[in-house]
Protein backbone atom coordinates (compact mmCIF):
# COMPACT_ATOMS: atom_id res chain seq x y z
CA UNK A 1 -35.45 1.62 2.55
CA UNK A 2 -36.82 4.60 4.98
CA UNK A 3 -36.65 2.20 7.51
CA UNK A 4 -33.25 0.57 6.91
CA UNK A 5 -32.53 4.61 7.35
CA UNK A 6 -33.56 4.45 10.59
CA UNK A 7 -32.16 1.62 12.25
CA UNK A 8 -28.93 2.79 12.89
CA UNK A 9 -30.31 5.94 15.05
CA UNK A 10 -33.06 3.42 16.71
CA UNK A 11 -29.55 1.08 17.73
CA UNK A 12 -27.64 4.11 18.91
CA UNK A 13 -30.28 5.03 21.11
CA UNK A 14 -30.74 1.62 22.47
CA UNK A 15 -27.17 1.56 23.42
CA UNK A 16 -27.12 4.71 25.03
CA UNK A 17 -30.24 3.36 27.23
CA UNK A 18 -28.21 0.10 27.85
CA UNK A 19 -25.46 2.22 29.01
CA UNK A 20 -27.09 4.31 31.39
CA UNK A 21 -29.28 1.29 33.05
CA UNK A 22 -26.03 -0.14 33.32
CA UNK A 23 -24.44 2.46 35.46
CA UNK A 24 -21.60 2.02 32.77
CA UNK A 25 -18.24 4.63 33.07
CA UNK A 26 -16.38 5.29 29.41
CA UNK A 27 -12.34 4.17 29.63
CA UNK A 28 -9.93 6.58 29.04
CA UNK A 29 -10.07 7.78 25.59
CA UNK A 30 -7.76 7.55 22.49
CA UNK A 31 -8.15 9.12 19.30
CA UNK A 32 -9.70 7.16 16.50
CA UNK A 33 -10.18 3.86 19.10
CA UNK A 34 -13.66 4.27 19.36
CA UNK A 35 -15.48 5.54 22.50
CA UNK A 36 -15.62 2.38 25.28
CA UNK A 37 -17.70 1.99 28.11
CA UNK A 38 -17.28 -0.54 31.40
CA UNK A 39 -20.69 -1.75 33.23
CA UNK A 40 -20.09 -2.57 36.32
CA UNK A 41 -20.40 -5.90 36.39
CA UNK A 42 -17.68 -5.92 33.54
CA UNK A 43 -19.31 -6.04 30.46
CA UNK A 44 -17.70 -4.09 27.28
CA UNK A 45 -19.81 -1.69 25.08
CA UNK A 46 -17.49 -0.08 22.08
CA UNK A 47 -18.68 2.61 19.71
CA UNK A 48 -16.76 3.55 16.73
CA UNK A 49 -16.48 4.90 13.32
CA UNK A 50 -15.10 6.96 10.62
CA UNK A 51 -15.76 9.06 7.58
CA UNK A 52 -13.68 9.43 3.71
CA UNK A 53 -14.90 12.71 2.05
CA UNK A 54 -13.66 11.52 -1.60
CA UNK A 55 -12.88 13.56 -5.22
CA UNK A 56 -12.43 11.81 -7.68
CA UNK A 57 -11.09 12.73 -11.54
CA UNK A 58 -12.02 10.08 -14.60
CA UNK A 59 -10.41 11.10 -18.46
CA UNK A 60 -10.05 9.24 -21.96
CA UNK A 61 -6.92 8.96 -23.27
CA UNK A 62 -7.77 9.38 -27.02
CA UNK A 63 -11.54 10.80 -26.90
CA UNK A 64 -12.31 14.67 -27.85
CA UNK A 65 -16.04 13.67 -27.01
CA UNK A 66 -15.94 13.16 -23.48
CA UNK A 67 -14.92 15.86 -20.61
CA UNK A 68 -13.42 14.87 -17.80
CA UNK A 69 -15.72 13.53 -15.06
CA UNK A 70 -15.40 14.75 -11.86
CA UNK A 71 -17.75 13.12 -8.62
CA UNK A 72 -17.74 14.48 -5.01
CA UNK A 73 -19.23 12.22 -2.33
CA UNK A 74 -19.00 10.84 1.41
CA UNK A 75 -17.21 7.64 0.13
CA UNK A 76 -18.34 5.74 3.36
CA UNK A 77 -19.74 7.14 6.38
CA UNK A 78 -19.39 4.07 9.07
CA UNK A 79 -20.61 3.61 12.49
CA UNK A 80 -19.96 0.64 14.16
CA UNK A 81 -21.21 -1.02 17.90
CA UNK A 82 -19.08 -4.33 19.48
CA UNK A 83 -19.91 -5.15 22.78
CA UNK A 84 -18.84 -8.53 24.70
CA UNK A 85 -18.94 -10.04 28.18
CA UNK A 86 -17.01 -9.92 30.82
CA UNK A 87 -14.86 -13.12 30.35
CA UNK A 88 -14.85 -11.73 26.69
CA UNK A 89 -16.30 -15.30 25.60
CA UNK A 90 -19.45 -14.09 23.98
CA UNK A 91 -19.05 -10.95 21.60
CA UNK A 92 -21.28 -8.84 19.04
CA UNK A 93 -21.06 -6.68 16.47
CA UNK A 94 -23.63 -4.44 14.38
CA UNK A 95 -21.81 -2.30 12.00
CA UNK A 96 -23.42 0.36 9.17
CA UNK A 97 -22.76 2.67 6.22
CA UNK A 98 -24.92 5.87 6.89
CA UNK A 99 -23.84 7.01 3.37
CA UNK A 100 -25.51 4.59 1.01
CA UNK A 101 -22.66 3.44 -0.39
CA UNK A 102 -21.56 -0.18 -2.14
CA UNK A 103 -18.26 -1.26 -0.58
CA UNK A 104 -16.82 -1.78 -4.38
CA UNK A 105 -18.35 1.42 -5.21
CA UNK A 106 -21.00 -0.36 -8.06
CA UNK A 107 -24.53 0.25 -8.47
CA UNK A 108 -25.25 -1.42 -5.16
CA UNK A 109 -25.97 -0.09 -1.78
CA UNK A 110 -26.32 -1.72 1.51
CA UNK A 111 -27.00 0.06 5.09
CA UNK A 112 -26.04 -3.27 7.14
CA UNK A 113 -23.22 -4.43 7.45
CA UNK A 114 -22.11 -6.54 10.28
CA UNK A 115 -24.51 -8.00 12.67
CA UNK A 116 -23.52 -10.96 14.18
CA UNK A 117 -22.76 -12.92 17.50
CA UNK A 118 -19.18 -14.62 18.25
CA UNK A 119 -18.13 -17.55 21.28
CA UNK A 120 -15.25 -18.47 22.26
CA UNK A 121 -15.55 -22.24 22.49
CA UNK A 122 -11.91 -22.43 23.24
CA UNK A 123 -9.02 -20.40 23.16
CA UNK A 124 -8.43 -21.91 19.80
CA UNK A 125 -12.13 -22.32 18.27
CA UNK A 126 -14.71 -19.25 17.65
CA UNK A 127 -18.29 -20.10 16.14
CA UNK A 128 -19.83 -16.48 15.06
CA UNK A 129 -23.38 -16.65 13.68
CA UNK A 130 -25.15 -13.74 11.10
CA UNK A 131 -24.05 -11.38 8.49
CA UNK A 132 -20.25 -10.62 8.03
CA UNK A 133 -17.59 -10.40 5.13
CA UNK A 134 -16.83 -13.93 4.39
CA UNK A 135 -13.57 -15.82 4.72
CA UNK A 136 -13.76 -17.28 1.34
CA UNK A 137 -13.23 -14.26 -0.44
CA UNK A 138 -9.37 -12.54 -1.47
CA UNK A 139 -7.06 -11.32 1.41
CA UNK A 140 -7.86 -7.52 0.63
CA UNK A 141 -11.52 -8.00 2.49
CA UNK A 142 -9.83 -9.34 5.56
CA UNK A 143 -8.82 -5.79 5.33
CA UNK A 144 -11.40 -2.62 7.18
CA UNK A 145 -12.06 0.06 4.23
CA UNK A 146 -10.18 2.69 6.87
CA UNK A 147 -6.89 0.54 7.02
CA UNK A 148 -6.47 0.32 3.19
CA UNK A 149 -3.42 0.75 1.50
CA UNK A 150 -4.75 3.11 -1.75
CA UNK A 151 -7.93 5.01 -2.37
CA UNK A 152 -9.91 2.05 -3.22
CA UNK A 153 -9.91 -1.34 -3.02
CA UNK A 154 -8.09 -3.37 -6.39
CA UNK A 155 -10.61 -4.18 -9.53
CA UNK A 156 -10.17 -8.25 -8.41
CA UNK A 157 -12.16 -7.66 -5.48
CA UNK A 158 -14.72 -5.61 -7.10
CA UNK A 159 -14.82 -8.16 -9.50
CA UNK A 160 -14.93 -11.54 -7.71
CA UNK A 161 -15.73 -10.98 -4.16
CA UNK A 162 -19.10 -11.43 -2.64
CA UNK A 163 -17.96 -9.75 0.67
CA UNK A 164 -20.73 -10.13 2.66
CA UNK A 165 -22.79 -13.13 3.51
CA UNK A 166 -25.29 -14.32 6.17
CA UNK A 167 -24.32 -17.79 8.03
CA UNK A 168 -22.07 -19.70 10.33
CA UNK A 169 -18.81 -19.24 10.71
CA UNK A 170 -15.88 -20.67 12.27
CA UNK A 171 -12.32 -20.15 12.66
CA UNK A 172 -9.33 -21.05 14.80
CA UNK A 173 -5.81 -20.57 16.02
CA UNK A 174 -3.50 -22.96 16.55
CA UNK A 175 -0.03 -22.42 17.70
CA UNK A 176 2.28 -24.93 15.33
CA UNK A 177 6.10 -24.83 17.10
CA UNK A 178 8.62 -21.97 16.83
CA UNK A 179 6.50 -19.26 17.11
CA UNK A 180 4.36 -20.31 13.92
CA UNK A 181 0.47 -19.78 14.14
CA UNK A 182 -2.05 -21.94 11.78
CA UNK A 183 -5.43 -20.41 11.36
CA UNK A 184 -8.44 -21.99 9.63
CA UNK A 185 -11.81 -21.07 8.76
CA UNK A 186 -14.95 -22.53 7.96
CA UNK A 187 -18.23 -20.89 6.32
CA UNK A 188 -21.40 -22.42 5.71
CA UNK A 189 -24.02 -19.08 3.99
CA UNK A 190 -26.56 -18.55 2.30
CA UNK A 191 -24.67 -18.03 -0.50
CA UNK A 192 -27.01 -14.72 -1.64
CA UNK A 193 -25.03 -12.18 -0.39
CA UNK A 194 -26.00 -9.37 2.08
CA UNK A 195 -29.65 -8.17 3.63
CA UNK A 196 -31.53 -10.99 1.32
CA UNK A 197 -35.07 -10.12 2.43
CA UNK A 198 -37.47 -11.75 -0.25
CA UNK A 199 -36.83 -15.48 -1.57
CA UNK A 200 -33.24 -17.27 -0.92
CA UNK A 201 -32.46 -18.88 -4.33
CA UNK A 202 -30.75 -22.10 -5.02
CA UNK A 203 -28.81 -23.74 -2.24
CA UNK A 204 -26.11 -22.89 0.44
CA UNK A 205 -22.26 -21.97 0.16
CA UNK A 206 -20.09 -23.91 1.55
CA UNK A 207 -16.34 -22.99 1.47
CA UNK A 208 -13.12 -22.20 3.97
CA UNK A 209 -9.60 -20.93 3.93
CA UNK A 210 -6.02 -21.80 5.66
CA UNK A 211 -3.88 -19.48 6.72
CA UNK A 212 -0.44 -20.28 7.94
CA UNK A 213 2.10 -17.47 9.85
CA UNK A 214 5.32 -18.60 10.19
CA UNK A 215 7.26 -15.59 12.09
CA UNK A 216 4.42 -15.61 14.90
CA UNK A 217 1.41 -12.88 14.56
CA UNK A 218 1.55 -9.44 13.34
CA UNK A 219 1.77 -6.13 15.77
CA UNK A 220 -1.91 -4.95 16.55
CA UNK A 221 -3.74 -7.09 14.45
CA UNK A 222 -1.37 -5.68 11.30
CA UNK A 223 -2.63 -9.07 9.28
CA UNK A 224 -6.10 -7.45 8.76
CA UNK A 225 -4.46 -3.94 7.97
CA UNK A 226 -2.18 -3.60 4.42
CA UNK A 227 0.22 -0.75 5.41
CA UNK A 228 2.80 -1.13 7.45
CA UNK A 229 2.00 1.63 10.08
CA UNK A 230 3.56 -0.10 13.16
CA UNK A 231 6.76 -0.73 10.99
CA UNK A 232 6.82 -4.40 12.35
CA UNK A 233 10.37 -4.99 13.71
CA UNK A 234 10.79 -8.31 12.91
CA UNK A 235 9.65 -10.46 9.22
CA UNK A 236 6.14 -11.03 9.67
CA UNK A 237 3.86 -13.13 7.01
CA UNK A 238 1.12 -14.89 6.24
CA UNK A 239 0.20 -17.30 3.55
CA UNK A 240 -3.50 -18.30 2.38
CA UNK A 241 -5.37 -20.92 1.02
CA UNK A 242 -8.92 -20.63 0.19
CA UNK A 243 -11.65 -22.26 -1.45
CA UNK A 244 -15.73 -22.45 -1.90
CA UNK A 245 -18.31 -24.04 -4.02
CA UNK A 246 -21.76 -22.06 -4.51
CA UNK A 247 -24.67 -24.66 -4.88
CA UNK A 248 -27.47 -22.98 -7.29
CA UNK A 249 -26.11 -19.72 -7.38
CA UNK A 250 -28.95 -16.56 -8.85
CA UNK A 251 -26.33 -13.74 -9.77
CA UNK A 252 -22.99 -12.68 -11.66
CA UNK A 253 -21.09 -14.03 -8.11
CA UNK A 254 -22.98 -14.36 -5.47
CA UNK A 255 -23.53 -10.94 -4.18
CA UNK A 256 -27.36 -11.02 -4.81
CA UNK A 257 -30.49 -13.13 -4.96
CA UNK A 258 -32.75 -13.53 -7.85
CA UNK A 259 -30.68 -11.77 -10.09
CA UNK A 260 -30.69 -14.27 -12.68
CA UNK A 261 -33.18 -16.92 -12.55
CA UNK A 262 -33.32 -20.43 -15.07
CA UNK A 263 -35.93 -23.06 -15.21
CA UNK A 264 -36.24 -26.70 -16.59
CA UNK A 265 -39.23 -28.03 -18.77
CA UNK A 266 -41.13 -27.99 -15.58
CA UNK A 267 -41.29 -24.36 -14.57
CA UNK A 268 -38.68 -25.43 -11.79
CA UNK A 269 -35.71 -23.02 -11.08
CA UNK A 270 -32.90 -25.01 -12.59
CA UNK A 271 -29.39 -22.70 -11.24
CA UNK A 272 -25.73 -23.31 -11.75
CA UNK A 273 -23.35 -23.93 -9.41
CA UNK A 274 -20.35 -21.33 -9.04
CA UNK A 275 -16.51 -22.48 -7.63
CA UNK A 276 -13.54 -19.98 -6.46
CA UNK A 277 -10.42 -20.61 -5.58
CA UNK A 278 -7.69 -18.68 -4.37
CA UNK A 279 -4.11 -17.87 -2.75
CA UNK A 280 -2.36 -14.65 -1.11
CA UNK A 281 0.07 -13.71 1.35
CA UNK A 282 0.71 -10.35 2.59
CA UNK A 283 4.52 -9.91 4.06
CA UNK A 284 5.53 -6.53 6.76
CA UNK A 285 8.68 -5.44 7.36
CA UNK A 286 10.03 -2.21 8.83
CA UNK A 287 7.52 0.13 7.17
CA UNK A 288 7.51 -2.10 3.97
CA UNK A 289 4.47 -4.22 2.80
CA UNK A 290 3.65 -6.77 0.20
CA UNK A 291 0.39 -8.32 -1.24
CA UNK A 292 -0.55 -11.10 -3.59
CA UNK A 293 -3.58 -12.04 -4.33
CA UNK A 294 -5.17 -14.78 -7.22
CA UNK A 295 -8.55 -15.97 -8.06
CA UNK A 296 -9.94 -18.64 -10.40
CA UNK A 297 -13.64 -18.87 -10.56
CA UNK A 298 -15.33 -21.93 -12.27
CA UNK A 299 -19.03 -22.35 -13.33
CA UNK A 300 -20.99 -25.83 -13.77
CA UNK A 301 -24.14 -25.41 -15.64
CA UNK A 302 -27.26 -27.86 -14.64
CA UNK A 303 -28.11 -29.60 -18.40
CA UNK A 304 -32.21 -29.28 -17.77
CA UNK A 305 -32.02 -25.69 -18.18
CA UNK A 306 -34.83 -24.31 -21.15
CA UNK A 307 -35.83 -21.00 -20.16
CA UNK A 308 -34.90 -18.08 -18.66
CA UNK A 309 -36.67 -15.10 -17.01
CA UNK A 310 -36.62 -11.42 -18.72
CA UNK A 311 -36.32 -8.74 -15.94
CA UNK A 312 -40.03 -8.34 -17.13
CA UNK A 313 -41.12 -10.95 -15.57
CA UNK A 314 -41.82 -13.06 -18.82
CA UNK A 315 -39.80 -15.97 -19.80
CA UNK A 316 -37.91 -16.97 -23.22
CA UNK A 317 -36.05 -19.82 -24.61
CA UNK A 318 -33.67 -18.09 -26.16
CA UNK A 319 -29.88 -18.74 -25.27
CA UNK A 320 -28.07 -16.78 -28.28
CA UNK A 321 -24.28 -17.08 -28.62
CA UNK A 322 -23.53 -16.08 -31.65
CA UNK A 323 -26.06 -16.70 -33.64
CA UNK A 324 -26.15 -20.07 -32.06
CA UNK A 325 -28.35 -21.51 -29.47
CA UNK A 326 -26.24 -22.32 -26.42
CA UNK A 327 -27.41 -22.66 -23.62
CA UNK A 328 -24.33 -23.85 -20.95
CA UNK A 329 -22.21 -20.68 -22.80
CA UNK A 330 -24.97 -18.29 -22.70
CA UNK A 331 -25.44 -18.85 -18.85
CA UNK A 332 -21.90 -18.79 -18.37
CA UNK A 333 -21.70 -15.13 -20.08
CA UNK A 334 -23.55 -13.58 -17.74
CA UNK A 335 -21.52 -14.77 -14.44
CA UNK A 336 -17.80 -13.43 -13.70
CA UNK A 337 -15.92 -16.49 -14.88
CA UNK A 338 -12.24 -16.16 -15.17
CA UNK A 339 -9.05 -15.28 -12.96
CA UNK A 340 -7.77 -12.22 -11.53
CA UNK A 341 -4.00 -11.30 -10.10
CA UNK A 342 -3.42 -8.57 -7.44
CA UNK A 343 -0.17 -7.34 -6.48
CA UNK A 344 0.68 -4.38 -4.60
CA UNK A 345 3.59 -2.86 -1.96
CA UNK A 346 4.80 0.02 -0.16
CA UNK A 347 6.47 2.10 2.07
CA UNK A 348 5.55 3.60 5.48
CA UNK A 349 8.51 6.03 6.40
CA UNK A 350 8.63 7.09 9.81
CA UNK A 351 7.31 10.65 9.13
CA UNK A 352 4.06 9.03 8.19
CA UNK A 353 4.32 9.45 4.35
CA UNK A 354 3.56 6.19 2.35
CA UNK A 355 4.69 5.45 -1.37
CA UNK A 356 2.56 2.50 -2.86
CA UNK A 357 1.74 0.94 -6.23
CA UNK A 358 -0.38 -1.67 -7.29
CA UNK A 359 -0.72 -4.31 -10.34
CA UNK A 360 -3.88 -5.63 -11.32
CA UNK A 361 -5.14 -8.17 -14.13
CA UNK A 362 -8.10 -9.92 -15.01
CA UNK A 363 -8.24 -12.94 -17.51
CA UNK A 364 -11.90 -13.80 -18.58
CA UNK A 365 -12.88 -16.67 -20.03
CA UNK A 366 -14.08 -17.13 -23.42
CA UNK A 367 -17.90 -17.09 -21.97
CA UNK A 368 -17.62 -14.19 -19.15
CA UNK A 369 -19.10 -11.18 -17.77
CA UNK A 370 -15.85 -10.11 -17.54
CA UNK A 371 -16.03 -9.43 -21.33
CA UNK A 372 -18.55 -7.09 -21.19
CA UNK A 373 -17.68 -4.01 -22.78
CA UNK A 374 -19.49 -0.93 -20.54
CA UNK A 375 -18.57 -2.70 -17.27
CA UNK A 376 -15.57 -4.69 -17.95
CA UNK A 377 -13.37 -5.76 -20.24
CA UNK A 378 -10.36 -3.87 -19.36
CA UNK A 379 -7.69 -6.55 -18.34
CA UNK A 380 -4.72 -4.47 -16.91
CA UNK A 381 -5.16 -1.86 -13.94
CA UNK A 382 -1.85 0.69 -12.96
CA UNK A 383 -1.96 2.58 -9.69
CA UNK A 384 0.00 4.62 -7.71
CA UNK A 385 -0.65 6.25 -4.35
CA UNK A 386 1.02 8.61 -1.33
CA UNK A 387 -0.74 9.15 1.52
CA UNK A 388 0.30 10.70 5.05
CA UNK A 389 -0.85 8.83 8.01
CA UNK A 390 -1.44 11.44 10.69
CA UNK A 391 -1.33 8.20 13.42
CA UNK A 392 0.41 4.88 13.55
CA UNK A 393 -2.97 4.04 14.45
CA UNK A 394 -4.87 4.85 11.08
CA UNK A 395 -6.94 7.31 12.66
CA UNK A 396 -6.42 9.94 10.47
CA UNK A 397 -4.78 10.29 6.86
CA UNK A 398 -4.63 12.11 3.63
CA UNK A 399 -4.98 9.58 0.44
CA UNK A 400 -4.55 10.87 -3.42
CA UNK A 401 -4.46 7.66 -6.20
CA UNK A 402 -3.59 7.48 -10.01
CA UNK A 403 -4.48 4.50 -11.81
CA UNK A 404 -4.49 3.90 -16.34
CA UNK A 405 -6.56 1.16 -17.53
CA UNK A 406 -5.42 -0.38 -20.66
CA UNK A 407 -8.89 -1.35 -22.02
CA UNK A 408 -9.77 -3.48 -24.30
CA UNK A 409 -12.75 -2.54 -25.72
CA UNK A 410 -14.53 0.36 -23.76
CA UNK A 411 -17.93 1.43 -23.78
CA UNK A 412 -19.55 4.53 -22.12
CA UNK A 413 -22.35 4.58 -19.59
CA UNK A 414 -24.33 4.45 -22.90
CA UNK A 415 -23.18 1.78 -24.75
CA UNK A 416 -21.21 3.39 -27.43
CA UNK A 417 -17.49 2.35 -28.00
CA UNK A 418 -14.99 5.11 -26.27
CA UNK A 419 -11.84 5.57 -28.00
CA UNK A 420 -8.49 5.26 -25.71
CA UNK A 421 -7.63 4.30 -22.03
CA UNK A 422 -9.24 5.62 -18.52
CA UNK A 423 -7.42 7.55 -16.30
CA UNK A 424 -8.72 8.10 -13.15
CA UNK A 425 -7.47 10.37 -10.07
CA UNK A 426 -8.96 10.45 -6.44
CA UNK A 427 -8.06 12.33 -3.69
CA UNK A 428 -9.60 10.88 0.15
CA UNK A 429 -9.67 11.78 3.54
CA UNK A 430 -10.21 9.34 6.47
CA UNK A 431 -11.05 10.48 10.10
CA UNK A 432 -12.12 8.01 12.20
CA UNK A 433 -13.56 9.00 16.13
């Protein structure tokens, strides 16, 4: 961990060195666009990043036992290098989180990010090549944590995303008549999720999406941002397809490895496979912006399964479901099986202040994760957000949130049942160099 720590300053440094053997001269420069440097024999060198300082207010609806929990904390801290060539053809990224964080603010943490290499085959193909969030996942992670619409990102991502992954990646851009754009991707991973550094379980992930534009492309790259900030002057949308299969996955969704580990009568790891499926769109118009988002996540379970192994290391061959040995349910209870529905909008007006709200719901299956009681199992998520951009540019801006979960059966960090609904109130501020 110490020296995942230390990476970032050892990269700095090494860009700094690159830049001065280079002779390189920084651009002119514009607030929150990152500092960017010019070798003299053309190539690009980009340094960037941000930080969101966040409060943030958590209360029971109908529980005397519990005060109100309050949390302070550098929300992310990012810093992120891109560099390319002089044609522009070959590209690279290395991107971190100095603060520890998990993007879906769980348990997790993860220093790397990004790190990856892009070419341009064409002007219509790109083949990129490392660690990167993943095209198969919902629209919202298309989306950089500094250009989001509310404090935090909506519960379906958190719940069925696994946001970064380490393969090959493609994706194009093909102009379709009238102005329309079609845009696929391809993504062949490991399937583990970010910085796997023991054993890769199972198999690979394969999966892709489709995108389709009709009105032509958004203003400054406004498809990978939710709020309208550049108040797009004419109807701009896109509409997604997307779709990915999981062979022998060894977690909840994908965002780990080892997690959860099954063998057959042979001592063999024996892993199910895990499907997702999804559409969005996300529509700009004049300071106004929509999203939709659905997921529906399927799980096949391999019939040679006998044992499993106890985070002790021992194994056992028991697969309780109530009261009854099962083993294709009790496999499927620990992975997030179900669907989820996201669907938010608001209102840029041209003084900078934004009025949003968001609608989320998650439908488990009978056998879920999602049904668990101290991390889950609250279906319906209400939220409502202002914010004051202090550039069209999202350099700079002032975010305060209010969301009430309806739960349906709440437990504490503890595991006892907590009477009522959460209501939860954050306050963030983003400042990006």
């Amino acid at each position: 961990m110490k020296i995942l720590k230390i990476v970032p300053t050892f990269c700095l440094f090494l860009i700094i060195s690159q830049i001065q053997a280079q002779s390189a001269e920084m651009n002119s420069y514009r607030f929150s666009e990152g500092l960017q440097f010019t070798t003299k024999g053309g190539k690009k060198i980009k340094m960037s990043g941000y930080i969101q300082p966040l409060f943030e207010a958590k209360q029971y609806t109908e529980s005397d036992d519990f005060d109100t929990e309050n949390r302070f904390r550098i929300r992310r801290a990012r810093f992120r290098i891109d560099g390319g060539s002089k044609d522009q053809r070959f590209n690279y990224r290395v991107h971190f989180d100095l603060s520890g964080s998990s993007e879906v603010d769980d348990s997790s943490s993860s220093f790397l990010l990004d790190a990856y290499a892009s070419y341009e085959v064409t002007k219509q193909l790109t083949v990129l090549f490392g660690q990167r969030s993943t095209y198969t996942d919902n629209r919202e992670l298309f989306m950089a944590s500094s250009s989001l619409q509310l404090v935090e990102r909506s519960r379906l991502t958190s719940a069925f995303a696994s946001i970064r992954e380490f393969g090959l990646f493609l994706q194009g851009k093909f102009r379709t008549g009238g102005g329309s754009y079609l845009k696929p991707y391809l993504v062949v991973t490991n399937g583990d999720g970010a910085n796997v550094f023991s054993k890769d379980h199972g198999g690979i992930k394969v999966g892709g999406r489709l995108d389709f534009l009709p009105f032509g492309l958004f203003t400054n790259f406004g498809q990978f941002k939710e709020a309208d900030v550049m108040r797009e002057r004419t109807p701009k949308l896109v509409i997604g397809a997307n779709y990915s299969i999981n062979f022998g996955m060894s977690s909840r969704r994908g965002r780990g490895s080892g997690d959860i580990i099954y063998l057959d009568d042979d001592n063999k790891e024996s892993l199910p496979d895990y499907t997702k499926y999804g559409a969005d769109f996300l529509f700009k118009y004049q300071g106004f912006s929509m999203l939709g988002e659905f997921v529906k996540s399927l799980a096949s379970v391999p019939s040679d399964i006998t044992q499993r192994i106890l985070n002790s290391g021992s194994t056992s061959t028991s697969f309780d479901v109530g009261g009854i040995q099962d083993v294709e349910n009790y496999v499927k209870g620990r992975m997030m099986l179900g669907e989820g529905y996201n669907i938010q909008a608001g209102y840029v007006f041209k003084s900078g202040f934004s009025i949003d709200g968001r609608y989320t719901y998650l439908k488990a299956d009978e056998n879920s994760f999602l049904n668990n009681d101290t991390f889950y199992s609250r279906p319906y998520y209400y939220t409502i957000g202002l914010s004051k951009y202090l550039g069209r540019n999202y350099g700079a801006k002032i975010q305060t949130s209010f969301t009430y979960v309806d739960g349906d059966s709440i437990n504490g960090s503890d595991g006892n049942p907590i009477e009522g609904d959460e209501l939860i109130g954050r306050l963030m501020l983003t400042f990006s160099f």
